[in-house]
C-alpha atoms as a PDB file:
ATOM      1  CA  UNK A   1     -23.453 -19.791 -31.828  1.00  0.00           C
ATOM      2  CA  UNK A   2     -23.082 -23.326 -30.215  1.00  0.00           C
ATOM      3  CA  UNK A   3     -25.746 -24.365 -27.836  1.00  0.00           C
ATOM      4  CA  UNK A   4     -23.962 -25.810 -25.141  1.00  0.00           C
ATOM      5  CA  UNK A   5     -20.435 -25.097 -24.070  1.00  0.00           C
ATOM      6  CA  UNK A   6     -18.417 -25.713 -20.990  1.00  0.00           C
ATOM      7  CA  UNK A   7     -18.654 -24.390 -17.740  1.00  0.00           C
ATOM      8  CA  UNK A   8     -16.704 -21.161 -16.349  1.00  0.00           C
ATOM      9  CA  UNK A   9     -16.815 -17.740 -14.267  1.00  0.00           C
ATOM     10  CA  UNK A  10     -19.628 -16.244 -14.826  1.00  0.00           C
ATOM     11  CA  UNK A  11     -19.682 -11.996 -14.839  1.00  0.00           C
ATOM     12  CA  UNK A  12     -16.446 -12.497 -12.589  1.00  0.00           C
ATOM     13  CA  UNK A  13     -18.452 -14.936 -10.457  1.00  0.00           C
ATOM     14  CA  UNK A  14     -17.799 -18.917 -10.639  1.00  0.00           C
ATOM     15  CA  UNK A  15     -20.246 -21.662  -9.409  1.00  0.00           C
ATOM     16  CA  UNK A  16     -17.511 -22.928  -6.562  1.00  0.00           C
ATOM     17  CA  UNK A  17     -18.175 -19.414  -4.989  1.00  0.00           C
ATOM     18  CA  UNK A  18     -21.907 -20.431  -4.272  1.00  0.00           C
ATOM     19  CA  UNK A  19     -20.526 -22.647  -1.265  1.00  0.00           C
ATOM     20  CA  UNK A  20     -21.248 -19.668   1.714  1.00  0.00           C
ATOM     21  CA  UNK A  21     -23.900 -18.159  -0.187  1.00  0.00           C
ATOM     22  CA  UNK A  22     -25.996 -20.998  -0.411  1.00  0.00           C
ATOM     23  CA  UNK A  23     -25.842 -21.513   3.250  1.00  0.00           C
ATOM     24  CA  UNK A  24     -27.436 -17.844   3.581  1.00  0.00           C
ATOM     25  CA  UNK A  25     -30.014 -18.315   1.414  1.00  0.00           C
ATOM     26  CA  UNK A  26     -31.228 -21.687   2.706  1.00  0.00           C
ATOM     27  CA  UNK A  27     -32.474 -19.845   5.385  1.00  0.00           C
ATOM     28  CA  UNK A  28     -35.146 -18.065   3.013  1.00  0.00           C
ATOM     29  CA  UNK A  29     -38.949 -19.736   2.942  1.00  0.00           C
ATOM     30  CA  UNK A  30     -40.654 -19.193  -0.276  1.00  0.00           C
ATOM     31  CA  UNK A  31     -43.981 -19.231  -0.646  1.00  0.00           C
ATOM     32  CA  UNK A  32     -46.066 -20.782  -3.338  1.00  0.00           C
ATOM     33  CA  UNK A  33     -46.552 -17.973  -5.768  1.00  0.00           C
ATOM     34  CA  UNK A  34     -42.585 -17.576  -6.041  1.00  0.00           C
ATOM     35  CA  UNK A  35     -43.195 -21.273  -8.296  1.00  0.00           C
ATOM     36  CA  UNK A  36     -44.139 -21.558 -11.847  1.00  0.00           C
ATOM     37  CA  UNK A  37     -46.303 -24.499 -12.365  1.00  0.00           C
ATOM     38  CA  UNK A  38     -44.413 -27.531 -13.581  1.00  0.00           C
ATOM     39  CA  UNK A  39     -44.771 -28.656 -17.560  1.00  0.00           C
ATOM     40  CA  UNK A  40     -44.004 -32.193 -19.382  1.00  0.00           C
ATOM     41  CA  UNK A  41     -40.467 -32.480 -20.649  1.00  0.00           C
ATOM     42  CA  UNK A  42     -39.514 -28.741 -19.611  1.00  0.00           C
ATOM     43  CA  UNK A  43     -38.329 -26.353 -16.773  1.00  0.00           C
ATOM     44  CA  UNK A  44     -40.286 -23.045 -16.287  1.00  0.00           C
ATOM     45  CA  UNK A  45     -38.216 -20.222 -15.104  1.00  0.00           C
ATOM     46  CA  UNK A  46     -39.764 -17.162 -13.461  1.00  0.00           C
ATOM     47  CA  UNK A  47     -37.840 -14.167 -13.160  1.00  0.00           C
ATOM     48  CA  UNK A  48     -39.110 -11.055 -10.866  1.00  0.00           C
ATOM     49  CA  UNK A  49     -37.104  -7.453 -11.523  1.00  0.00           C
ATOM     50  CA  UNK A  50     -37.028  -4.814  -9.125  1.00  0.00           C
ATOM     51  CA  UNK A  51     -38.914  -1.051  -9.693  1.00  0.00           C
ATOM     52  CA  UNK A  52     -37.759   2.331  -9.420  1.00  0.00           C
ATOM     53  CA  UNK A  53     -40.728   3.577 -11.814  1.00  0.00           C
ATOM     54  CA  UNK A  54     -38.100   3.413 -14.858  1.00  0.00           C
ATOM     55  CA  UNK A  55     -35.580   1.788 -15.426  1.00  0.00           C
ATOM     56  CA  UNK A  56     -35.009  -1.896 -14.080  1.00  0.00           C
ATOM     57  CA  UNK A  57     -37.047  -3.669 -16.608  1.00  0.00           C
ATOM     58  CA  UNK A  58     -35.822  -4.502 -20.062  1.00  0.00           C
ATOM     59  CA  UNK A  59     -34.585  -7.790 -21.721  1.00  0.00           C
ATOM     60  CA  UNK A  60     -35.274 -10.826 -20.318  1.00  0.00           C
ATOM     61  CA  UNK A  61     -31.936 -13.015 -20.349  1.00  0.00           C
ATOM     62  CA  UNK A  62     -31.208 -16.117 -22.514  1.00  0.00           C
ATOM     63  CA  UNK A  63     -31.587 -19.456 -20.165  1.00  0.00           C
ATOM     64  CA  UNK A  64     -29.263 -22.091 -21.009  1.00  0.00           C
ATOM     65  CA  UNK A  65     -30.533 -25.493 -18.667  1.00  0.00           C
ATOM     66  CA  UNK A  66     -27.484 -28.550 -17.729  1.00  0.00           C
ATOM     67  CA  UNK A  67     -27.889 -30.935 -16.120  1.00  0.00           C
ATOM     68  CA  UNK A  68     -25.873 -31.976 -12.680  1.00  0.00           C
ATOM     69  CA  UNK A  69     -23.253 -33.499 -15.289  1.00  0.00           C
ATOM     70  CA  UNK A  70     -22.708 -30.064 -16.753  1.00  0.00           C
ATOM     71  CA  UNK A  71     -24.433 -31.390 -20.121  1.00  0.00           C
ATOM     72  CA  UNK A  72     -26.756 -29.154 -22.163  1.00  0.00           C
ATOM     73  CA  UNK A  73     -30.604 -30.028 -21.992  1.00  0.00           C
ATOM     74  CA  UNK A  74     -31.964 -26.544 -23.018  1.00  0.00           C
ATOM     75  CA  UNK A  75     -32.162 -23.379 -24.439  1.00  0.00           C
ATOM     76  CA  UNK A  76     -34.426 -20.138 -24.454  1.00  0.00           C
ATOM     77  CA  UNK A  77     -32.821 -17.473 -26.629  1.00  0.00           C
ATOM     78  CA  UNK A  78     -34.472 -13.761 -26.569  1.00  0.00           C
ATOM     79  CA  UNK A  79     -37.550 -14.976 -24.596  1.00  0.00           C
ATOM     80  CA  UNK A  80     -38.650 -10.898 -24.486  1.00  0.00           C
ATOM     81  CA  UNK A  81     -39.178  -8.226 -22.296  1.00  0.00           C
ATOM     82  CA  UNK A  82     -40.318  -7.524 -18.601  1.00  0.00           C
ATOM     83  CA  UNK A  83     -41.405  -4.234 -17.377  1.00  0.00           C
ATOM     84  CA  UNK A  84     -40.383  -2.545 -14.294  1.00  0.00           C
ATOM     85  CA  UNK A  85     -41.075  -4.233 -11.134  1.00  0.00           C
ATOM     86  CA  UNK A  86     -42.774  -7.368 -13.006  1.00  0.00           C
ATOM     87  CA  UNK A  87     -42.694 -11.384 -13.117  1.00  0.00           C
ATOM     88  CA  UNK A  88     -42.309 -13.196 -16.040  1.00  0.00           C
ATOM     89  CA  UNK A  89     -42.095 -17.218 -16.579  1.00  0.00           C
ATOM     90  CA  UNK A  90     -39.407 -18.719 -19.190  1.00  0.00           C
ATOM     91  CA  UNK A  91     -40.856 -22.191 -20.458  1.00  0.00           C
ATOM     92  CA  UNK A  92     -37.731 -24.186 -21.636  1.00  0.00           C
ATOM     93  CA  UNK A  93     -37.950 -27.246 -23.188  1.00  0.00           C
ATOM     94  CA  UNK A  94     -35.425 -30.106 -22.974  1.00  0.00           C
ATOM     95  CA  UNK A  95     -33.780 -31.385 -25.407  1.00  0.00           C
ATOM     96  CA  UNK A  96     -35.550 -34.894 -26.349  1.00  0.00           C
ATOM     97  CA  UNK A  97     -38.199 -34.017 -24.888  1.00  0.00           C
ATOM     98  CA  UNK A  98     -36.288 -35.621 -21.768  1.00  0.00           C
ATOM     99  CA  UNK A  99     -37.633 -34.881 -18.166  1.00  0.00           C
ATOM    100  CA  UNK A 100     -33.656 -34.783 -16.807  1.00  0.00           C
ATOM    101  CA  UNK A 101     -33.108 -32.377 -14.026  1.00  0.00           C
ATOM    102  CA  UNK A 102     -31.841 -28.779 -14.871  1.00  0.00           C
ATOM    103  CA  UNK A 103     -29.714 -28.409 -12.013  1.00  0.00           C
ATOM    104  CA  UNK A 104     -27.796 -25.553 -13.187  1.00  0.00           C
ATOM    105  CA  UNK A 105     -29.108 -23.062 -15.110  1.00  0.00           C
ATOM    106  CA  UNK A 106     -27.091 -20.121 -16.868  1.00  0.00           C
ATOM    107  CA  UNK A 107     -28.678 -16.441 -17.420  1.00  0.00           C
ATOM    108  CA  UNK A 108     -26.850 -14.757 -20.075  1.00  0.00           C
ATOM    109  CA  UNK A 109     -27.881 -10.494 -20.666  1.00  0.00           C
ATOM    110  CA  UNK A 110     -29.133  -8.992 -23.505  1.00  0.00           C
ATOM    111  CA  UNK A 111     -29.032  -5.472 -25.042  1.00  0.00           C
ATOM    112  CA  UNK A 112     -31.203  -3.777 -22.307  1.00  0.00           C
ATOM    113  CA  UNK A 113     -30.151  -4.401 -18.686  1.00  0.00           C
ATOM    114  CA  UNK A 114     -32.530  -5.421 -15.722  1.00  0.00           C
ATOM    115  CA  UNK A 115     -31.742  -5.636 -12.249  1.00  0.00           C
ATOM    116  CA  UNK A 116     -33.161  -9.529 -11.164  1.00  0.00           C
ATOM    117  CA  UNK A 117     -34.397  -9.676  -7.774  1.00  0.00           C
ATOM    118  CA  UNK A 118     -35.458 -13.321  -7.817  1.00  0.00           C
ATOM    119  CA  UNK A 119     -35.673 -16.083  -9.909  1.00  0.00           C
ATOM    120  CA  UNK A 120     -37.059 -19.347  -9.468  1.00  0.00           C
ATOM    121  CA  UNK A 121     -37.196 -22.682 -11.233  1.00  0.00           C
ATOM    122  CA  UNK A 122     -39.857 -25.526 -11.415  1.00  0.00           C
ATOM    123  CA  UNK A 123     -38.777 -29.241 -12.791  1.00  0.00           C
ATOM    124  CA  UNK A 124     -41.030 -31.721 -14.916  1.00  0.00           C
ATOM    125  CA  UNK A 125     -41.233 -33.906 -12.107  1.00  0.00           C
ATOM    126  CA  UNK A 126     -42.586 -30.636 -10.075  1.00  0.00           C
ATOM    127  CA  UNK A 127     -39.191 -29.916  -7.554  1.00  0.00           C
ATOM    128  CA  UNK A 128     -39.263 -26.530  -7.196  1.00  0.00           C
ATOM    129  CA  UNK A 129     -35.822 -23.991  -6.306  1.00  0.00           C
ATOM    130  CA  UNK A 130     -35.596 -20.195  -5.303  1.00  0.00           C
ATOM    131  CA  UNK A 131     -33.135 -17.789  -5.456  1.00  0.00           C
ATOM    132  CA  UNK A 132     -32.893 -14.077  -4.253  1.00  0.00           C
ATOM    133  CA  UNK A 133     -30.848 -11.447  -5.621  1.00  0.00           C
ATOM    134  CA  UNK A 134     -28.837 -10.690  -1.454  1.00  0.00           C
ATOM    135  CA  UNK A 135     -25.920 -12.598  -3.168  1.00  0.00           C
ATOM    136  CA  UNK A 136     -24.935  -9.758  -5.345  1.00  0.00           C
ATOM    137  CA  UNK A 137     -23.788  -7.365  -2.865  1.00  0.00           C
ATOM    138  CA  UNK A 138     -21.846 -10.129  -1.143  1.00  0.00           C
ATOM    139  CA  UNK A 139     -20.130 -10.911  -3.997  1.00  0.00           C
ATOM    140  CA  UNK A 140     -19.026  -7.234  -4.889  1.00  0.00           C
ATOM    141  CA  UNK A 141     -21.327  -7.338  -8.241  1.00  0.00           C
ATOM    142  CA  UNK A 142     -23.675  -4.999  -9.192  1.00  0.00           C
ATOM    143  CA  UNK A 143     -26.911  -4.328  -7.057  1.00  0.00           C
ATOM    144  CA  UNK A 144     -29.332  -2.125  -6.005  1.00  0.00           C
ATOM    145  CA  UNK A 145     -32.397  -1.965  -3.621  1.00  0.00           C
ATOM    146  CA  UNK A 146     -34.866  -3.755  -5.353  1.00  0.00           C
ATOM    147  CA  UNK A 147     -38.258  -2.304  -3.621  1.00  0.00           C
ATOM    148  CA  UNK A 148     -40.092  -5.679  -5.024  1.00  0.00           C
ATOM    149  CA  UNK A 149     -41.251  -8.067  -2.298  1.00  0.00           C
ATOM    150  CA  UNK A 150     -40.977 -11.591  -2.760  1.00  0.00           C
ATOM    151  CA  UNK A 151     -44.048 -13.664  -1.566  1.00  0.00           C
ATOM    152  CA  UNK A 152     -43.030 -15.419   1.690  1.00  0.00           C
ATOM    153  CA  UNK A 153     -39.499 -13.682   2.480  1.00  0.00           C
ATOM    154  CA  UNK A 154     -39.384 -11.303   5.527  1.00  0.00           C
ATOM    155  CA  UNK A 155     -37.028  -8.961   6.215  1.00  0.00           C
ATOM    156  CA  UNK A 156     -37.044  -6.611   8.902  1.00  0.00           C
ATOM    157  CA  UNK A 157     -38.941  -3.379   9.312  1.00  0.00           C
ATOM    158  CA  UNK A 158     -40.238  -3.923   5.298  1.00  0.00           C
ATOM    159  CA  UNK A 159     -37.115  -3.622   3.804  1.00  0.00           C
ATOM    160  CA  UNK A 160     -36.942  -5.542   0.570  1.00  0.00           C
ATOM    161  CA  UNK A 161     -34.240  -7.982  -1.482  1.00  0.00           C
ATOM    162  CA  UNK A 162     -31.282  -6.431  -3.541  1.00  0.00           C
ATOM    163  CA  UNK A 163     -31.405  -7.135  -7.100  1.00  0.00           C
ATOM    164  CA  UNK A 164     -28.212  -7.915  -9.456  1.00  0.00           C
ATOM    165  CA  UNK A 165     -27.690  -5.822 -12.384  1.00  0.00           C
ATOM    166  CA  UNK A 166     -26.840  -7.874 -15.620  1.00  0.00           C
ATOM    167  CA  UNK A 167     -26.337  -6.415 -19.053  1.00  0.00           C
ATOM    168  CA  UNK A 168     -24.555  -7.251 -22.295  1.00  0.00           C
ATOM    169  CA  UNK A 169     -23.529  -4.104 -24.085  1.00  0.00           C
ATOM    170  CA  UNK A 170     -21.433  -2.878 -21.581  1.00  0.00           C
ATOM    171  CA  UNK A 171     -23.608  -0.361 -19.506  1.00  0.00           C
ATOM    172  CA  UNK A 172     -23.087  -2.821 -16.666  1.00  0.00           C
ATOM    173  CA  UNK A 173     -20.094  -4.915 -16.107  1.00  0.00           C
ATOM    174  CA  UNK A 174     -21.834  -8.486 -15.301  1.00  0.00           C
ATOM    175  CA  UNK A 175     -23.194 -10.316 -18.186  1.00  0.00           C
ATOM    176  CA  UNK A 176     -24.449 -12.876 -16.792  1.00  0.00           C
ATOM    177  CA  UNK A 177     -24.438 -15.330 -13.891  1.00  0.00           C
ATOM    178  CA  UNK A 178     -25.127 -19.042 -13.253  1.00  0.00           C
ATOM    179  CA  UNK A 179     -27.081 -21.257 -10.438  1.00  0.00           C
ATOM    180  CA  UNK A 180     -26.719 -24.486  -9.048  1.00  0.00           C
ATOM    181  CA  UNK A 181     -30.317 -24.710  -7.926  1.00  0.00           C
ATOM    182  CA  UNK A 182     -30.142 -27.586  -5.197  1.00  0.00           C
ATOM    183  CA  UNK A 183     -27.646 -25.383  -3.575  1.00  0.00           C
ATOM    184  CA  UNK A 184     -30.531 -22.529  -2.807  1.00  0.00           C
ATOM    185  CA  UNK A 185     -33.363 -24.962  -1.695  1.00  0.00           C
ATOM    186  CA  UNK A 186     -35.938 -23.571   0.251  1.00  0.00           C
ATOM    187  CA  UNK A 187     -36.400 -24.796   3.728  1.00  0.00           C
ATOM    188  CA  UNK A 188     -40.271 -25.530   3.200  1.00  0.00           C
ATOM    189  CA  UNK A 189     -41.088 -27.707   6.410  1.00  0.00           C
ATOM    190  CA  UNK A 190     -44.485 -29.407   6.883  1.00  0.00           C
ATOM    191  CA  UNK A 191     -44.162 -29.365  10.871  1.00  0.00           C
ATOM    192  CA  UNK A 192     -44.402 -25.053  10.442  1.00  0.00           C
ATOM    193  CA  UNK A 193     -47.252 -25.404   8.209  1.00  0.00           C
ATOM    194  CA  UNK A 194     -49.313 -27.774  10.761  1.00  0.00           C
ATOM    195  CA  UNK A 195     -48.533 -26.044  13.795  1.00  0.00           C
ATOM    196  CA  UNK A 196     -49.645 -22.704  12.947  1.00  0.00           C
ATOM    197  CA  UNK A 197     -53.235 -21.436  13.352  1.00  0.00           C
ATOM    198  CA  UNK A 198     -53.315 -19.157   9.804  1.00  0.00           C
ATOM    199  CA  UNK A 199     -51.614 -21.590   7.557  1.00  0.00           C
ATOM    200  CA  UNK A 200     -54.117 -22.219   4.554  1.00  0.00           C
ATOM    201  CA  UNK A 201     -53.612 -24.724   1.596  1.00  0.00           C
ATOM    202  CA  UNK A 202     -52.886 -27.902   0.231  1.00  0.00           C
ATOM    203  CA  UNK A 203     -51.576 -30.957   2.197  1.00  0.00           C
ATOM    204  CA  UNK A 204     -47.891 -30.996   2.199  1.00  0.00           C
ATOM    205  CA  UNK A 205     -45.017 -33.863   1.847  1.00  0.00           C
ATOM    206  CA  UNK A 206     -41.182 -32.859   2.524  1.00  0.00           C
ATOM    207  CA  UNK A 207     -39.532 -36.243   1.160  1.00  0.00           C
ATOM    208  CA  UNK A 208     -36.217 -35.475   2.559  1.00  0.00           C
ATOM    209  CA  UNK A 209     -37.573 -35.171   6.900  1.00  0.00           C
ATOM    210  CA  UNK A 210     -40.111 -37.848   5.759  1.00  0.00           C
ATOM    211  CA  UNK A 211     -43.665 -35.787   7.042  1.00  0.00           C
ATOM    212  CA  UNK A 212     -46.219 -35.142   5.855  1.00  0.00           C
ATOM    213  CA  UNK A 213     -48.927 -32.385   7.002  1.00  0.00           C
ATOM    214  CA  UNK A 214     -52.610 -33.367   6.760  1.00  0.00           C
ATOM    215  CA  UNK A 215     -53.801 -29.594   6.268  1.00  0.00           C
ATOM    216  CA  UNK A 216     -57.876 -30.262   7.086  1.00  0.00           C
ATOM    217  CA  UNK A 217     -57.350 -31.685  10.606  1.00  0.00           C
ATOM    218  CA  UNK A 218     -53.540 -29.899  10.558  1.00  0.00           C
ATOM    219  CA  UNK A 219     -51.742 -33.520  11.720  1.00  0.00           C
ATOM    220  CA  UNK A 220     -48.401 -34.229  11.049  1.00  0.00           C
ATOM    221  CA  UNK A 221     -47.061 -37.381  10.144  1.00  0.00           C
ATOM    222  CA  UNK A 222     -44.332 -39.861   9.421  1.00  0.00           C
ATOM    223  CA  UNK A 223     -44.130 -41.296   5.957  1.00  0.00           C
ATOM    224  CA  UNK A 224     -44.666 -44.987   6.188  1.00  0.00           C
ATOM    225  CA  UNK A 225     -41.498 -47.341   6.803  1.00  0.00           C
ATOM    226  CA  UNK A 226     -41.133 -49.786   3.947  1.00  0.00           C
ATOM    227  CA  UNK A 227     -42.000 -53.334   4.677  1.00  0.00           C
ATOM    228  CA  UNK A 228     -44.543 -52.827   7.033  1.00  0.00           C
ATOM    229  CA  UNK A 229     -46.898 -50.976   8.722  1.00  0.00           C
ATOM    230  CA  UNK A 230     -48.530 -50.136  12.008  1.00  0.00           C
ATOM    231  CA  UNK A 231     -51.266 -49.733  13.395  1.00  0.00           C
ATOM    232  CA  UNK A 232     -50.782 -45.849  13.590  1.00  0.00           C
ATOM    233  CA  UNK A 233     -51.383 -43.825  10.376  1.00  0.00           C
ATOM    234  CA  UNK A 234     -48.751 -42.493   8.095  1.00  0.00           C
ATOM    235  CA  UNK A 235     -47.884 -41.532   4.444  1.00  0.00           C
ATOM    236  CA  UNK A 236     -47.473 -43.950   2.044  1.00  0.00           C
ATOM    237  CA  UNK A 237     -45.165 -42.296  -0.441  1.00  0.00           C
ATOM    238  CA  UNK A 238     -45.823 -45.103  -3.187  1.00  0.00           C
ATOM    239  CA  UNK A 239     -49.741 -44.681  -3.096  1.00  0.00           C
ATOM    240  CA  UNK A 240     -50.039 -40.725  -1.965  1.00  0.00           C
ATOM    241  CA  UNK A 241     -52.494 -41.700   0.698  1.00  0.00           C
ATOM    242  CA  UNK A 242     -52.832 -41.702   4.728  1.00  0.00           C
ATOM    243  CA  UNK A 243     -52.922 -45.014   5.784  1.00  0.00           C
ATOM    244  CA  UNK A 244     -53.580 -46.820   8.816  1.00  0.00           C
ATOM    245  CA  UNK A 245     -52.417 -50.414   9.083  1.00  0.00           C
ATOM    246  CA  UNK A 246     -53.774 -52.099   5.165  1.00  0.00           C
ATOM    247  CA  UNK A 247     -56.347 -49.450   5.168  1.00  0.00           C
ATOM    248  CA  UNK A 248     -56.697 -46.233   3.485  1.00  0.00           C
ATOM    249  CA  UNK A 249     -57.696 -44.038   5.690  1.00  0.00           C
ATOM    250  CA  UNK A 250     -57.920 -40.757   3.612  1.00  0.00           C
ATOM    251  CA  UNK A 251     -57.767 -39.817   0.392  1.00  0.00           C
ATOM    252  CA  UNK A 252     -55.629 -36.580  -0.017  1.00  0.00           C
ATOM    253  CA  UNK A 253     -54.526 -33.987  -2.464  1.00  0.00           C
ATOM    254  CA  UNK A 254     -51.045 -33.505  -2.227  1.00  0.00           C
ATOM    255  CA  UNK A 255     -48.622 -30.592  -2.883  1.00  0.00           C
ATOM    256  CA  UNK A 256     -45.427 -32.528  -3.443  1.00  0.00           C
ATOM    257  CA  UNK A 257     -41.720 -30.364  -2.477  1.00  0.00           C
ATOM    258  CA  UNK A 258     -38.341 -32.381  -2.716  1.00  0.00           C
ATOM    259  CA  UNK A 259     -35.964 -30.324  -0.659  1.00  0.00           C
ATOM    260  CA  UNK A 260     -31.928 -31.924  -0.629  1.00  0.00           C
ATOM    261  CA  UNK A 261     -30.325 -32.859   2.852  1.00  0.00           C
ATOM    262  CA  UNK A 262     -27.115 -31.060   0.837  1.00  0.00           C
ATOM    263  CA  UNK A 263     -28.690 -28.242   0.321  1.00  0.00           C
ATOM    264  CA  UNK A 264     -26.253 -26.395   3.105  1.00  0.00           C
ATOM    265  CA  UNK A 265     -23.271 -28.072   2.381  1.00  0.00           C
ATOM    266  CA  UNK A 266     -20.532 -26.333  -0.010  1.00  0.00           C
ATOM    267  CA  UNK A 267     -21.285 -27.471  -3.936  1.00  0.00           C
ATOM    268  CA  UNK A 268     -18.360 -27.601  -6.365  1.00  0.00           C
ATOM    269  CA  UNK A 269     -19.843 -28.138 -10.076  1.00  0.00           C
ATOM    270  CA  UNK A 270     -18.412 -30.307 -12.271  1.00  0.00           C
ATOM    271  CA  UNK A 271     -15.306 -29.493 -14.425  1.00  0.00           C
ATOM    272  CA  UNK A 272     -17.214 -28.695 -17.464  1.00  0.00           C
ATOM    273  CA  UNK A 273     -19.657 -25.930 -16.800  1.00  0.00           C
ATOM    274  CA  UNK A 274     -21.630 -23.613 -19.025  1.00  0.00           C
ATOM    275  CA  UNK A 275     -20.493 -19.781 -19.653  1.00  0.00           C
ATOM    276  CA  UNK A 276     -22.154 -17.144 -21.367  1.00  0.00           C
ATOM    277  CA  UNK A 277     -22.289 -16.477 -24.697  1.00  0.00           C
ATOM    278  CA  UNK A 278     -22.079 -20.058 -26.113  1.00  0.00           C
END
């Protein structure tokens, strides 16, 4: 079995179909607990599975990582088992020990089928992507009703995600399915978590609006502009720190998020992708 391999449909679904789903997931907030923590040289996968008290746990999928060239940085083959209505987290190291991003990722089934109802992915330099398993029924694959609730995702009166069925010995027909992760990045905005009263945590940076929320007092503000500085505060990116004018002003702890200004736009991979079973 090679390790790598080139990029194709996927369980009858291809990575240029992601264009209008993406746009519907981006709409999706995750909160923290979706994330696995981020490792040196790896990418940490955490998979949740729906429950019907039986049958939607199993095998955990093999997790092929490329990066946004389509080239192979990664492998986990047979990483083992999750029970009905459970989390688990896939550590994958790259090859190299390189800290490249994984932007796709491939999930290929094994022998027992689960029914994924979300699946997230953390890089070494701590980005973090989320994915729920709505897509499924769009795309005409298998689903179900997952009954699993995934930790800052509302839907209306309780309802909970779909999950998508994947399974390689033929009792269901997808075997697998691939993600271009910047495509489903969650819209994490530090102006929501400073304006409201009940928000609890660590101060937060979204690199791509440039603010930054200053969780103890709850003040937003603007990263600092290169080249200068005022007299107001802001974020200085480079040194992690509020700062007014040449002075620190506070010393902060910060959650860092890198969210893509593409993120709703239509992604076509590139013409060598990864497909199961290579």
């Amino acid at each position: 079995m090679s390790r790598g391999g080139s990029f194709g449909g996927v369980g009858g679904f291809a990575v240029e179909g992601l264009g209008f789903i993406s746009s519907f997931i981006t709409i999706i907030s995750f909160a923290a607990e979706v994330f696995a923590p981020p490792e040196p040289a790896s990418s940490v996968i955490k998979i949740g599975v729906g429950l019907d008290g039986t049958t939607f746990g199993g095998d955990l999928p093999d997790i092929r990582l490329f990066n946004n060239l389509g080239e192979f940085i990664g492998i986990s083959s047979d990483p083992g088992h999750i029970g009905d209505g459970g989390t688990a987290e896939i550590k994958v190291s790259h090859s190299g020990d390189n800290s490249q991003q994984a932007a796709y990722t491939l999930f290929s089934a094994n022998d027992n089928a689960i029914c994924i109802s979300m699946a997230s992915i953390t890089w070494p330099d701590g980005s973090q992507f989320a994915w729920v398993g709505d897509w499924a029924q769009k795309c005409n694959l298998d689903w179900y009703y997952s009954g699993t609730f995934v930790p800052g995702v509302s839907y209306s009166e309780g309802n909970t995600p779909a999950c998508l069925w994947i399974d390689k010995n033929g009792d269901r027909e997808t075997t697998g399915f691939q993600l271009h992760w910047p495509s489903f990045a969650p819209t994490r905005k530090p102006g929501t978590l400073c304006e409201s009263d009940t928000s609890r945590g660590p101060d937060f940076a979204n690199y791509a609006e440039g603010l930054f929320c200053r969780m103890s007092d709850k003040t937003l503000l603007s990263f600092c502009r290169r080249g200068g500085r005022t007299n107001k505060q802001c974020f200085d990116q480079e040194l992690r720190q509020v700062v007014t004018g040449d002075v620190t002003a506070l010393n902060v702890s910060l959650h860092k998020t890198i969210t893509t200004n593409s993120a709703n736009q239509p992604h076509h991979g590139p013409a060598n992708r990864p497909q199961p079973g290579t």
